[in-house]
Protein backbone atom coordinates (compact mmCIF):
# COMPACT_ATOMS: atom_id res chain seq x y z
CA UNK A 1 89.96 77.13 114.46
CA UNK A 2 93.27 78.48 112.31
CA UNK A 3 91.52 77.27 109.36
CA UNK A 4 88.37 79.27 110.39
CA UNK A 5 89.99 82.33 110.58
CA UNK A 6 92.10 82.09 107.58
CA UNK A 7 88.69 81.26 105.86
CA UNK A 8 87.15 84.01 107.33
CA UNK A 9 90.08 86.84 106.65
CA UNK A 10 91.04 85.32 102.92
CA UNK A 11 87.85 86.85 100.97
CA UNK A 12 87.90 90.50 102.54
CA UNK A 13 91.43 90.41 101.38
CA UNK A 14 91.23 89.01 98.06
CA UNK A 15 90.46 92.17 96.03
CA UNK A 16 93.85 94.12 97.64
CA UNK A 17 95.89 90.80 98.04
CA UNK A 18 96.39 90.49 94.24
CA UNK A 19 97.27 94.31 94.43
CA UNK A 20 99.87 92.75 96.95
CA UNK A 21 100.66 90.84 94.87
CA UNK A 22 101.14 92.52 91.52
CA UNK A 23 103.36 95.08 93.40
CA UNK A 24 105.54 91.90 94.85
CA UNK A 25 106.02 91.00 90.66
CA UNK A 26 106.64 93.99 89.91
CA UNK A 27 109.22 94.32 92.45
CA UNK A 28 110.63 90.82 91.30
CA UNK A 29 110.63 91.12 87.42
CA UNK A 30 112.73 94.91 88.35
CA UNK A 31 115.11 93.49 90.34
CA UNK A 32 115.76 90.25 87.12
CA UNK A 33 116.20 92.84 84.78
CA UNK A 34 118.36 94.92 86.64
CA UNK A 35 120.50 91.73 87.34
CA UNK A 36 120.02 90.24 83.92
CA UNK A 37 119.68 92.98 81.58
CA UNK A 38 121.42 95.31 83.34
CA UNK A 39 124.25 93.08 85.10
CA UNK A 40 123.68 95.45 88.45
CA UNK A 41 121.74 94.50 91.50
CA UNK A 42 118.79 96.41 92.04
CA UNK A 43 119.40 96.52 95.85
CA UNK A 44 122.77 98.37 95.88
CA UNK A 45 124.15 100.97 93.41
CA UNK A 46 127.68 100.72 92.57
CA UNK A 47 128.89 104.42 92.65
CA UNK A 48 127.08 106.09 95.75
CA UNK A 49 127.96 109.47 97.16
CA UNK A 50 129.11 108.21 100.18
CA UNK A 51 131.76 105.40 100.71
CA UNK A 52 131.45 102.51 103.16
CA UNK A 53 134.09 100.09 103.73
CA UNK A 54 131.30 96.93 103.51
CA UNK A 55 127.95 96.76 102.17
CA UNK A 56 126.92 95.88 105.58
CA UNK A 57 127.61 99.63 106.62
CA UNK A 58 125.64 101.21 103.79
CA UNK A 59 122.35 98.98 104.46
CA UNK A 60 122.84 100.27 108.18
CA UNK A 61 123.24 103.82 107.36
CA UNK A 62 120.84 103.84 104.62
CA UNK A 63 118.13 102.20 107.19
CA UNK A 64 118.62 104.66 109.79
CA UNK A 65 118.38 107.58 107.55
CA UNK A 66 115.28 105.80 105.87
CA UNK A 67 113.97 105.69 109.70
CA UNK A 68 114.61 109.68 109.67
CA UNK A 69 113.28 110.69 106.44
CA UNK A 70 110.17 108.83 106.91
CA UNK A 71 109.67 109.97 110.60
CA UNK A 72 110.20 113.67 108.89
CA UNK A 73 107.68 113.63 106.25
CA UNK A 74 105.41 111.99 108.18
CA UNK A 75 105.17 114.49 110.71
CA UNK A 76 104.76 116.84 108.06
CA UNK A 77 102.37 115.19 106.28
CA UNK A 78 100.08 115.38 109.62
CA UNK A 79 101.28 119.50 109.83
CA UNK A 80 100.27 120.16 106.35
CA UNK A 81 96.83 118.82 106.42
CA UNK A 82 95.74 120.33 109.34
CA UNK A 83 97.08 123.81 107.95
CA UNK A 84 97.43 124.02 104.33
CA UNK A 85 93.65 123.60 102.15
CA UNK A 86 95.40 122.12 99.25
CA UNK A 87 96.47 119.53 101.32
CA UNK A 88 93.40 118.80 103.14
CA UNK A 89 91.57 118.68 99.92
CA UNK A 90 94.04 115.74 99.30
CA UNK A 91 93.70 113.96 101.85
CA UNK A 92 89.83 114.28 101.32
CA UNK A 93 90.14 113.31 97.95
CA UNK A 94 92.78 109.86 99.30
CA UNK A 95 90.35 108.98 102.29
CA UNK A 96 87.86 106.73 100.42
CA UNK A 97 91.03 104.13 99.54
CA UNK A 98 91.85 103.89 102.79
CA UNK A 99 88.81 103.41 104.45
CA UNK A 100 88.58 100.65 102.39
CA UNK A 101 91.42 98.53 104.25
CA UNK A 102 91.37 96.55 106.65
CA UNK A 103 94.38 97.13 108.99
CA UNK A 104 96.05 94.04 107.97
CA UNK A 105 95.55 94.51 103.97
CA UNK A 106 97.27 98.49 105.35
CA UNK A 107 100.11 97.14 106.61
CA UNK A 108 100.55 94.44 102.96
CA UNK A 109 100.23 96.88 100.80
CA UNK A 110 102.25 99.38 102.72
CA UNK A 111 104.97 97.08 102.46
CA UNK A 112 104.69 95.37 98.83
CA UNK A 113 104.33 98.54 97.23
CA UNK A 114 107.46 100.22 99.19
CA UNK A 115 109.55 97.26 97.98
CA UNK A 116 107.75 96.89 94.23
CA UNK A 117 108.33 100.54 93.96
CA UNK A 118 111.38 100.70 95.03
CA UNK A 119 112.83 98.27 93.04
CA UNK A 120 111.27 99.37 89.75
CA UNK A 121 111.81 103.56 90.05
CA UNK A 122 115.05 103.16 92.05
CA UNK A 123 116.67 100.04 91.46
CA UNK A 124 116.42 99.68 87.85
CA UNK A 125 115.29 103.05 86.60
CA UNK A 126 117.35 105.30 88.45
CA UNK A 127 120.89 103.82 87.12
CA UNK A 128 119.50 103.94 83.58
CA UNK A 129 117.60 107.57 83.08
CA UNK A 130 118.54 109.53 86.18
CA UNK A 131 117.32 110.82 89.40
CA UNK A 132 115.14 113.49 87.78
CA UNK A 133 113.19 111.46 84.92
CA UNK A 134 112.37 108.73 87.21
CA UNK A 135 111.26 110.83 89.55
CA UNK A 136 108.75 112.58 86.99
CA UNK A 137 107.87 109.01 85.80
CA UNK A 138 107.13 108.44 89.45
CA UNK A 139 105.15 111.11 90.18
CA UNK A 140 103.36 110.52 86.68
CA UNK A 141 102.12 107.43 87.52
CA UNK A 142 100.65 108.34 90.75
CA UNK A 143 97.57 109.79 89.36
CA UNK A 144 94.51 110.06 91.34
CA UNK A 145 90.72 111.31 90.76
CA UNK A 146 89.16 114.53 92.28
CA UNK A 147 90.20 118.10 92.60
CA UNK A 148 93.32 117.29 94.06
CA UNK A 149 95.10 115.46 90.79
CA UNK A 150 98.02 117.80 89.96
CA UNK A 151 98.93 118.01 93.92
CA UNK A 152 99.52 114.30 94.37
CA UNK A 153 101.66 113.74 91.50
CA UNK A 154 103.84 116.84 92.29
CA UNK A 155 103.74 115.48 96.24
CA UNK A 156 104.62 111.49 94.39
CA UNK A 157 107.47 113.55 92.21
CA UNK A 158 109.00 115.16 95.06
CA UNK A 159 109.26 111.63 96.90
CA UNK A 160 110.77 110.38 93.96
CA UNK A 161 113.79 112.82 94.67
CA UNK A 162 114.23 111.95 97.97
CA UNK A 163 113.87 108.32 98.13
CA UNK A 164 116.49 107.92 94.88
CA UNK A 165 118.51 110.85 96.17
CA UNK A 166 119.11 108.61 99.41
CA UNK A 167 119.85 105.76 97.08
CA UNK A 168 122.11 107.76 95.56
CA UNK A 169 124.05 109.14 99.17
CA UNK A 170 123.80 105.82 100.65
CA UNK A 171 124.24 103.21 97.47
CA UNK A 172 121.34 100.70 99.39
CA UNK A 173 118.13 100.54 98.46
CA UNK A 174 117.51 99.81 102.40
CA UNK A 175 116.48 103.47 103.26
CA UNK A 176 114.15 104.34 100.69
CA UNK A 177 112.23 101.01 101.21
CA UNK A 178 112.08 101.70 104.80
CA UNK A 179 111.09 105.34 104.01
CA UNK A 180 108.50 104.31 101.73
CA UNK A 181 106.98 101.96 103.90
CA UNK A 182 106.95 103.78 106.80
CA UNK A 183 105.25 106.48 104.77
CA UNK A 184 102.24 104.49 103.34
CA UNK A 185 101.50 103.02 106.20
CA UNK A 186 101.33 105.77 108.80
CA UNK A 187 99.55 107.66 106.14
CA UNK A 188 97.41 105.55 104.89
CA UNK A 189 96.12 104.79 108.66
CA UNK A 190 96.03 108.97 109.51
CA UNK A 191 94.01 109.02 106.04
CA UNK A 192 91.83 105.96 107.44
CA UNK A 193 91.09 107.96 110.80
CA UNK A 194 91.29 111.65 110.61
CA UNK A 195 88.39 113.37 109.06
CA UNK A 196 89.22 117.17 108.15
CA UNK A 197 85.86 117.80 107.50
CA UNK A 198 84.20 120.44 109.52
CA UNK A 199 82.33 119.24 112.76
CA UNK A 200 78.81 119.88 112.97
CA UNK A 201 77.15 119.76 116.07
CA UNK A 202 73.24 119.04 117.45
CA UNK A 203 70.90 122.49 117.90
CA UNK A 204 67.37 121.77 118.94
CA UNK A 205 67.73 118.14 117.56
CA UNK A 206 68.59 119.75 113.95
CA UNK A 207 71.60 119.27 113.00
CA UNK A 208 73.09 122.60 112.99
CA UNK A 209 76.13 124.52 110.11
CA UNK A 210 79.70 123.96 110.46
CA UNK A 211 82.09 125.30 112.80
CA UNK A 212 83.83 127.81 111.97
């Protein structure tokens, strides 16, 4: 019966498993060339704003903050796309990736990508060109179709300051992992389930305009 469902649940992933995938190489090759190349781990930065008598302490800190920030934009993700048009209009334009997923192949590529991504923009880039470029080469990267184009790579650039300014604070790349994960996967299931379309409701058996 385990063999029947792994069967069963191994094709509808396929397509986004080798996304998981690529994103788990990525994350890999980053973190060898940050250690070979580079001689620095990609996991912990050696001069950090803050100063913790262990590592231990900084990968604490680091993952409660990440718990924070992620909790924070989140819940203002949610705010913004219920009040603000150019958000909606992103979230519109996001939607059909998400629907998509299947929950489990949401919560893999929530994860993979928050670690690939971390260890590429913030491990290894960040220590070499800078909070600011990498952010830009973040956001950059993170383009998207539709009306909504510019928006998501300024919203992608902005989350590249926070995530490598906690990296920075904090010298662990703990919090913005947990931050990013926390992020794609709480947004990419709000994207999945909330439609900010207008409602339309039956008149008559027609189907009548919009609300409001």
């Amino acid at each position: 019966m385990r063999l029947g469902r792994v069967r069963a649940i191994v094709p509808a992933m396929t397509p986004w498993g080798l996304v998981a995938v690529a994103y788990v190489l990525l994350g890999a090759a980053a973190a060898w060339l940050a250690e070979g190349v580079r001689g620095q781990s990609a996991i912990t930065l050696n001069r950090s704003l803050l100063q913790f008598s262990n590592v231990a302490g900084a990968h604490l800190f680091s993952g409660l903050l990440g718990l924070v920030v992620g909790a924070l934009v989140v819940l203002s993700t949610r705010v913004m796309v219920r009040k603000l048009g150019f958000a909606r209009r992103l979230h519109m334009d996001l939607r059909p990736l998400a629907l998509s997923l299947s929950l489990v192949m949401l919560l893999v590529l929530a994860i993979s990508s928050a670690v690939g991504e971390e260890l590429l923009f913030r491990g290894l880039l960040l220590p070499w060109i800078g909070l600011w470029p990498q952010a830009l080469v973040f956001g950059f990267l993170h383009q998207t179709g539709g009306s909504s184009r510019w928006v998501w790579m300024l919203w992608a650039t902005a989350m590249g300051v926070v995530l490598g300014g906690m990296y920075q604070l904090t010298g662990s790349l703990v919090g913005p992992v947990i931050t990013h994960a926390l992020v794609n996967a709480l947004n990419l299931a709000f994207l999945k389930s909330y439609d900010p379309s207008p409602e339309r409701r039956d008149l008559g058996g027609l189907l009548g305009q919009p609300r409001g």
